[in-house]
PDB file of N, CA and C in Angstrom:
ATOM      1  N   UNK A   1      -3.281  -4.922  -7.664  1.00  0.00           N
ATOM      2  CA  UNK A   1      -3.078  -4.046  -6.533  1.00  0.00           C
ATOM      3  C   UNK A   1      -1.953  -3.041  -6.828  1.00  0.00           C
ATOM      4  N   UNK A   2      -0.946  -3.284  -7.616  1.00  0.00           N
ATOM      5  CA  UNK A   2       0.380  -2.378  -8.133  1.00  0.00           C
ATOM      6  C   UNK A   2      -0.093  -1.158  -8.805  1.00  0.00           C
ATOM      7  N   UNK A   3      -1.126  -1.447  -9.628  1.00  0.00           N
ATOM      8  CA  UNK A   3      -1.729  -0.009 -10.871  1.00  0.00           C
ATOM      9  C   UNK A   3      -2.258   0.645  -9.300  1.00  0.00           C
ATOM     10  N   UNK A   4      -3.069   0.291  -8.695  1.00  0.00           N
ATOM     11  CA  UNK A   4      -3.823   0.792  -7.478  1.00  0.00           C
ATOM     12  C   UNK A   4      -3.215   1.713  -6.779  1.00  0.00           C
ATOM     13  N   UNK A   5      -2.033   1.378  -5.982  1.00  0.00           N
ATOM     14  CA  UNK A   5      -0.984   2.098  -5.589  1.00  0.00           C
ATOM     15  C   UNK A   5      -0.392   2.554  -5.867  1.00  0.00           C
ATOM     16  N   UNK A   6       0.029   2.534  -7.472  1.00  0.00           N
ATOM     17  CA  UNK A   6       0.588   3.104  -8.478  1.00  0.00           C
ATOM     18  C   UNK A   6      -0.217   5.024  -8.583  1.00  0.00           C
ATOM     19  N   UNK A   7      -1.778   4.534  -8.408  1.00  0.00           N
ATOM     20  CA  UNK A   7      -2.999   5.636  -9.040  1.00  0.00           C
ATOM     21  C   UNK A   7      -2.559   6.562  -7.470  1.00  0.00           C
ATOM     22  N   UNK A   8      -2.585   5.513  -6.505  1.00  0.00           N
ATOM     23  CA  UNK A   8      -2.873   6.187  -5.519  1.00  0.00           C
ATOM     24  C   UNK A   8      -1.328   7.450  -4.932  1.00  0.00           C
ATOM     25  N   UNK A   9      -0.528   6.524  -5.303  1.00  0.00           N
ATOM     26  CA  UNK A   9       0.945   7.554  -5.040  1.00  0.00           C
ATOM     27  C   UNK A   9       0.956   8.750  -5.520  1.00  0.00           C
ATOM     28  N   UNK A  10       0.697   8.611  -7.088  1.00  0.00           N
ATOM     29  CA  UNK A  10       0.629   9.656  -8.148  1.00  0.00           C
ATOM     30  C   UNK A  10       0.014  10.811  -7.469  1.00  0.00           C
ATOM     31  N   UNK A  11      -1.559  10.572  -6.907  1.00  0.00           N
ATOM     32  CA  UNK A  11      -2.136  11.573  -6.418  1.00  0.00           C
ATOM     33  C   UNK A  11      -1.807  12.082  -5.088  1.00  0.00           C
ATOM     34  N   UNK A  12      -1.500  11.551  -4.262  1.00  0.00           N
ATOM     35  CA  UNK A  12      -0.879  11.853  -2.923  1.00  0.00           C
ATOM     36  C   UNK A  12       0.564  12.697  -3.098  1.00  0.00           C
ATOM     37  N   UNK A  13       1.367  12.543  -4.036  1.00  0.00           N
ATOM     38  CA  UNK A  13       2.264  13.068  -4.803  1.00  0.00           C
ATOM     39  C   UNK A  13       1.738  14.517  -5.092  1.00  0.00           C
ATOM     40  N   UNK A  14       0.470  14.461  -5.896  1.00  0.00           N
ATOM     41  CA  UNK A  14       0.194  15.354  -7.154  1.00  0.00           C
ATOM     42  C   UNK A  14      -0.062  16.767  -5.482  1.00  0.00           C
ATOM     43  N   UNK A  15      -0.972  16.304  -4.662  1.00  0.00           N
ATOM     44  CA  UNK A  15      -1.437  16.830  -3.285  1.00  0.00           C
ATOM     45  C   UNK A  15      -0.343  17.482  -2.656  1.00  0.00           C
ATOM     46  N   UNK A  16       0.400  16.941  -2.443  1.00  0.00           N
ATOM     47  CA  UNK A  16       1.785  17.143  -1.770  1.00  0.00           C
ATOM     48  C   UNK A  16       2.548  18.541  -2.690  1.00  0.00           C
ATOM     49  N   UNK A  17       2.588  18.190  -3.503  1.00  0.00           N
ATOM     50  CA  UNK A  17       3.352  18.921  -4.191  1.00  0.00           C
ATOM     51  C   UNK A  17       2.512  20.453  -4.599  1.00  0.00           C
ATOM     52  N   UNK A  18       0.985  20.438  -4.633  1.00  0.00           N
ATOM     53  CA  UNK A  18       0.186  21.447  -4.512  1.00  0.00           C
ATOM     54  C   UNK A  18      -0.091  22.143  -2.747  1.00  0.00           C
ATOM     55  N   UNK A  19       0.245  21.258  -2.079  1.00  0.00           N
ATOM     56  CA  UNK A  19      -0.005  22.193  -0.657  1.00  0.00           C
ATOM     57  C   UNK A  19       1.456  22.479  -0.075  1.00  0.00           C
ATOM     58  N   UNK A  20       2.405  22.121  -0.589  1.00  0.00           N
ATOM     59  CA  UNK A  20       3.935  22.622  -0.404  1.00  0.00           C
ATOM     60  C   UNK A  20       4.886  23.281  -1.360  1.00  0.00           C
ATOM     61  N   UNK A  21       5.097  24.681  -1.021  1.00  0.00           N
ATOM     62  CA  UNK A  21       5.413  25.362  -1.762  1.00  0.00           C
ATOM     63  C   UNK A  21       7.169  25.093  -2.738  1.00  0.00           C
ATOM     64  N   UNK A  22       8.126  24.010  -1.296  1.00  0.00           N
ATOM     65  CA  UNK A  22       9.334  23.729  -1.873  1.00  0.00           C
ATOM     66  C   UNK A  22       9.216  22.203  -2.641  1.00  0.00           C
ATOM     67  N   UNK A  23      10.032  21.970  -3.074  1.00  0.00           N
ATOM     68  CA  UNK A  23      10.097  20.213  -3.621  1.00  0.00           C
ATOM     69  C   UNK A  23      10.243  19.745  -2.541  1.00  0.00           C
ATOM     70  N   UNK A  24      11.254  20.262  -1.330  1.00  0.00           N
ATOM     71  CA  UNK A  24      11.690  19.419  -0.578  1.00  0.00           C
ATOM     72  C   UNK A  24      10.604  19.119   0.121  1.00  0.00           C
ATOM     73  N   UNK A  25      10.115  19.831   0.725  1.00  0.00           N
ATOM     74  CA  UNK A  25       9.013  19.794   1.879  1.00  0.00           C
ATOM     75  C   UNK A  25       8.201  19.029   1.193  1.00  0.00           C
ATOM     76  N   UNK A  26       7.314  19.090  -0.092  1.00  0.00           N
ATOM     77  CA  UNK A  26       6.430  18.456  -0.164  1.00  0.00           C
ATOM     78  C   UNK A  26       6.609  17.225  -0.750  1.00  0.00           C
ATOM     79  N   UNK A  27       8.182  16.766  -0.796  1.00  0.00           N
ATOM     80  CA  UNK A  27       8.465  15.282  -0.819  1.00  0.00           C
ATOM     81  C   UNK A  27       8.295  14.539   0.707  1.00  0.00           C
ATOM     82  N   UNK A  28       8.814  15.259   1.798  1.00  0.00           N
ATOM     83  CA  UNK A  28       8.836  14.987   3.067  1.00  0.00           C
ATOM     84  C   UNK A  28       7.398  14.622   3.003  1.00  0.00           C
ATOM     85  N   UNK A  29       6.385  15.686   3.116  1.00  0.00           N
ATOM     86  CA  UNK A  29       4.886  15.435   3.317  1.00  0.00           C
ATOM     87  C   UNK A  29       4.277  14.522   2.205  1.00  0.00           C
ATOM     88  N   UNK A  30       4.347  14.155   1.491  1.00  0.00           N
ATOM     89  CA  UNK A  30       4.187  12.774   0.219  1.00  0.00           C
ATOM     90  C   UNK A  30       4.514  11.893   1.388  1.00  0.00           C
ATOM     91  N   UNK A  31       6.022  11.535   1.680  1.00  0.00           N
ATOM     92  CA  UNK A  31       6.911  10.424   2.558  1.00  0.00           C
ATOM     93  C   UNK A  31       6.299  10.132   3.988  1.00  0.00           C
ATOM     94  N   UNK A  32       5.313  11.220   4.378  1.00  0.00           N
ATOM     95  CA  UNK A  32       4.707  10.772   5.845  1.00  0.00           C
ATOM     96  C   UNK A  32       3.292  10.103   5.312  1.00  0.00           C
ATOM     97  N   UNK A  33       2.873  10.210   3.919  1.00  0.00           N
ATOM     98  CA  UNK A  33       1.626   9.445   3.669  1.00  0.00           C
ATOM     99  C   UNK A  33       2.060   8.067   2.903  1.00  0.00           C
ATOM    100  N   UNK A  34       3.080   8.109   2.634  1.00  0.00           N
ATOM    101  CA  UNK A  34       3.622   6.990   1.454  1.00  0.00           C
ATOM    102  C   UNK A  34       4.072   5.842   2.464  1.00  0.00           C
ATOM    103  N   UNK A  35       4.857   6.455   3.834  1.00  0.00           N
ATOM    104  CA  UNK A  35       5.399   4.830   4.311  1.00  0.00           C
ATOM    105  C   UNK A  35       4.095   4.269   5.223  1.00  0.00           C
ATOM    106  N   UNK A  36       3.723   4.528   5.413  1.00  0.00           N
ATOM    107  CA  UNK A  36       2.733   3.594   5.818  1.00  0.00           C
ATOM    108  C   UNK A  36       1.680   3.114   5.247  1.00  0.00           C
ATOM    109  N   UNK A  37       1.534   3.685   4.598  1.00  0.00           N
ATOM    110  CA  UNK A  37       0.413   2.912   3.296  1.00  0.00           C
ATOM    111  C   UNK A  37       1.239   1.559   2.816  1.00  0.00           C
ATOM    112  N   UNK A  38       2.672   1.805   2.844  1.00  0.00           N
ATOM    113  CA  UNK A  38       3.743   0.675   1.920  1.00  0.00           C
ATOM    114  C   UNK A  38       3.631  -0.299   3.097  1.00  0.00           C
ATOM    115  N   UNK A  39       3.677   0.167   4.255  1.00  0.00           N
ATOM    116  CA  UNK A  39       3.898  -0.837   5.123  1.00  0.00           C
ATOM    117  C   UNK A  39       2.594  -1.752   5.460  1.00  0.00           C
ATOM    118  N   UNK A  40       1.296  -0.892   4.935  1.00  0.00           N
ATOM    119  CA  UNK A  40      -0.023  -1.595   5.690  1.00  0.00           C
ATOM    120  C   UNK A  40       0.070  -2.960   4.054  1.00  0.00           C
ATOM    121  N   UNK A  41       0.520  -1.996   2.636  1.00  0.00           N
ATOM    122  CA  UNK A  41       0.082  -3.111   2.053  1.00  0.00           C
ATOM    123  C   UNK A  41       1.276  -4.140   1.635  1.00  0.00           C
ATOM    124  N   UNK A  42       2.455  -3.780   2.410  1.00  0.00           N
ATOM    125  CA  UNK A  42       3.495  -5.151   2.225  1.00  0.00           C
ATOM    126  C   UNK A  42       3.002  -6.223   3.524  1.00  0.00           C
ATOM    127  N   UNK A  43       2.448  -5.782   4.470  1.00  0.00           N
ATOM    128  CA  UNK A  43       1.824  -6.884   5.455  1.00  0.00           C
ATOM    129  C   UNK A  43       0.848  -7.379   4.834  1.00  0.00           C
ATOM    130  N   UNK A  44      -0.045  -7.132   4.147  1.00  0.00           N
ATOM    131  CA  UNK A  44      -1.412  -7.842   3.466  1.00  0.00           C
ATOM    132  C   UNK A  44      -0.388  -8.907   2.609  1.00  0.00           C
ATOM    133  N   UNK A  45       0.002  -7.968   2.087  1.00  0.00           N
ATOM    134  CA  UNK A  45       1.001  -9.271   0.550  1.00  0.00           C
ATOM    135  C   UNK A  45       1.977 -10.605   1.384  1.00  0.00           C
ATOM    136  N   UNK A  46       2.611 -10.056   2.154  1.00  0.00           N
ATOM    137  CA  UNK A  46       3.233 -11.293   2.547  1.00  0.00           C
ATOM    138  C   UNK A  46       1.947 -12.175   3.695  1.00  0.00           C
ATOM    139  N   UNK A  47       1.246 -11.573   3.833  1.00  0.00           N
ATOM    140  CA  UNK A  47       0.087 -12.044   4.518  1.00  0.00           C
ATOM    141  C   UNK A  47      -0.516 -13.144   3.590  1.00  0.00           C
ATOM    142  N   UNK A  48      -0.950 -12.587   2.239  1.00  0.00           N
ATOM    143  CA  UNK A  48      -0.953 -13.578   1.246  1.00  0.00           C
ATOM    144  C   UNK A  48      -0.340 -14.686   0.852  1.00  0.00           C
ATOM    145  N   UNK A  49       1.074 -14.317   0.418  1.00  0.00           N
ATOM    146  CA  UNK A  49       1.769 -14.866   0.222  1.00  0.00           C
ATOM    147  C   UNK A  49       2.051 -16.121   1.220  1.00  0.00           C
ATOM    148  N   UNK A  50       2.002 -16.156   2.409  1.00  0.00           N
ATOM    149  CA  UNK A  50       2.455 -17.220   3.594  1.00  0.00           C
ATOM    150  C   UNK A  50       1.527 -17.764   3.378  1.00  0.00           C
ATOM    151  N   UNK A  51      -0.174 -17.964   2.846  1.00  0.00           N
ATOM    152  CA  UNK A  51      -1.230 -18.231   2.999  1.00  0.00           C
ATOM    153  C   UNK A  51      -1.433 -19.259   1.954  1.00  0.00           C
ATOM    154  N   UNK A  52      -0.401 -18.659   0.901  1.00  0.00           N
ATOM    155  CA  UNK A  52      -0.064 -19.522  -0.510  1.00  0.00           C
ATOM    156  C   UNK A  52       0.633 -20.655  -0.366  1.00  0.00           C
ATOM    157  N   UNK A  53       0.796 -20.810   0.461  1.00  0.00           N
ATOM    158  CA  UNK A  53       2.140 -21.855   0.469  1.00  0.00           C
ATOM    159  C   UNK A  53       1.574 -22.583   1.858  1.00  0.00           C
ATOM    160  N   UNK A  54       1.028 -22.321   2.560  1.00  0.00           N
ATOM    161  CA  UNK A  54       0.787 -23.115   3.932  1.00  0.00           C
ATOM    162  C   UNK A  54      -0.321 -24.557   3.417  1.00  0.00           C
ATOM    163  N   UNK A  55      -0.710 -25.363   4.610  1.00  0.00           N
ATOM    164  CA  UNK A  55      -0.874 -26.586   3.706  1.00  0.00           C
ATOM    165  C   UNK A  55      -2.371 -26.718   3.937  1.00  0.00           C
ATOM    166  N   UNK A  56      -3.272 -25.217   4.463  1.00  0.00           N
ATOM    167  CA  UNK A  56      -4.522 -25.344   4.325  1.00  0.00           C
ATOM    168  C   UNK A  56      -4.581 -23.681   3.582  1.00  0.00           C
ATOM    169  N   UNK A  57      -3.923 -24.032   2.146  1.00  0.00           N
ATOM    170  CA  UNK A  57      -3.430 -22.273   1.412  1.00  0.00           C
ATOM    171  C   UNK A  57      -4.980 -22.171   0.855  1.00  0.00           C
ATOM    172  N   UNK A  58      -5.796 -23.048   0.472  1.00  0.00           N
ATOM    173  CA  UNK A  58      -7.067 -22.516   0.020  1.00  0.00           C
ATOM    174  C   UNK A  58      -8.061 -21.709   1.161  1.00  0.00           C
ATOM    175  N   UNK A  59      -8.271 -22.120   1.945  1.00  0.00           N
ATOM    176  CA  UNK A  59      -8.857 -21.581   3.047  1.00  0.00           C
ATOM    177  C   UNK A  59      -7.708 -20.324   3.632  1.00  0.00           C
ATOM    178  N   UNK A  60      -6.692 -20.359   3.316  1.00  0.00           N
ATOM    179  CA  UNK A  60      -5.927 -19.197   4.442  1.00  0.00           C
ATOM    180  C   UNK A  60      -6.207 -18.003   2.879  1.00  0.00           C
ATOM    181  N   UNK A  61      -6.105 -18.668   2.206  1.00  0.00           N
ATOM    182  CA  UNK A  61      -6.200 -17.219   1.237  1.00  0.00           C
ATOM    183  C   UNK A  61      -7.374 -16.764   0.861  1.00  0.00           C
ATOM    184  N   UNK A  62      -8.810 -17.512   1.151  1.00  0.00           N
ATOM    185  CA  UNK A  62     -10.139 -17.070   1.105  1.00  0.00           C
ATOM    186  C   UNK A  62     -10.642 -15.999   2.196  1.00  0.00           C
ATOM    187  N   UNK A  63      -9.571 -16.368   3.090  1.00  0.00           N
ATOM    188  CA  UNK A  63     -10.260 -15.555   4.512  1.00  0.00           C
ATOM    189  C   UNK A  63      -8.866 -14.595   4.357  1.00  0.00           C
ATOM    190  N   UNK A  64      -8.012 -14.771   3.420  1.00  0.00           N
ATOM    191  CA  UNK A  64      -7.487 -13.067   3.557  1.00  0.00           C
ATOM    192  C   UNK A  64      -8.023 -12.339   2.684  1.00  0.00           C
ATOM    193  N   UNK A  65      -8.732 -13.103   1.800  1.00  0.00           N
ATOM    194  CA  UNK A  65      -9.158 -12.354  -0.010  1.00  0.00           C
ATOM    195  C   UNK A  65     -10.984 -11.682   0.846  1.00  0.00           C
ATOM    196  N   UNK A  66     -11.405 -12.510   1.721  1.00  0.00           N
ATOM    197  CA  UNK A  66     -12.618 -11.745   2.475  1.00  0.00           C
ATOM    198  C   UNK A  66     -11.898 -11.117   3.395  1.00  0.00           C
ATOM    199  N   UNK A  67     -11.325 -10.754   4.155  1.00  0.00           N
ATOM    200  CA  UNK A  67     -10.388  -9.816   5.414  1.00  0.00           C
ATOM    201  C   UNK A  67     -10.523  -8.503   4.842  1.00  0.00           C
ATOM    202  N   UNK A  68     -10.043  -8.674   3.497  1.00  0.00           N
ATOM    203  CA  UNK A  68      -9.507  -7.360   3.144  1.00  0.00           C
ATOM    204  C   UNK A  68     -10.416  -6.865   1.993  1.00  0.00           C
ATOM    205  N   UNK A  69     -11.450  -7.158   2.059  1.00  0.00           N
ATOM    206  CA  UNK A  69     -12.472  -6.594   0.443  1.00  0.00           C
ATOM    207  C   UNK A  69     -13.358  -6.782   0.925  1.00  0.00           C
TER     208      UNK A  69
END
């Protein structure tokens, strides 16, 4: 999922920086698509993660690994 978001920043970046003419601005406009993407996929991960460790973790992590794919 890291290369993923990795591919996906780059280009949202690459966008940003082609529809805004300053650095600054089109870091701002990158930063209104970047935090919430971070935030939807640090809730999936620790979503995971709690799922790993709970004491029915096979079943909590099958139905997050189908939730989300």
């Amino acid at each position: 999922m890291g290369a993923d978001l990795a591919m996906r920043d780059g280009a949202d970046l690459a966008h940003a920086l082609i529809d805004n003419p300053a650095v600054d601005q089109a870091i701002k406009a990158y930063e209104k698509v970047l935090l919430p993407c971070s935030v939807e996929a640090a809730e999936g991960e620790a979503e995971g993660i709690g799922g790993a460790f709970a004491p029915d973790s096979a079943a909590q992590t099958l139905a997050h690994m189908t939730q989300h794919h």
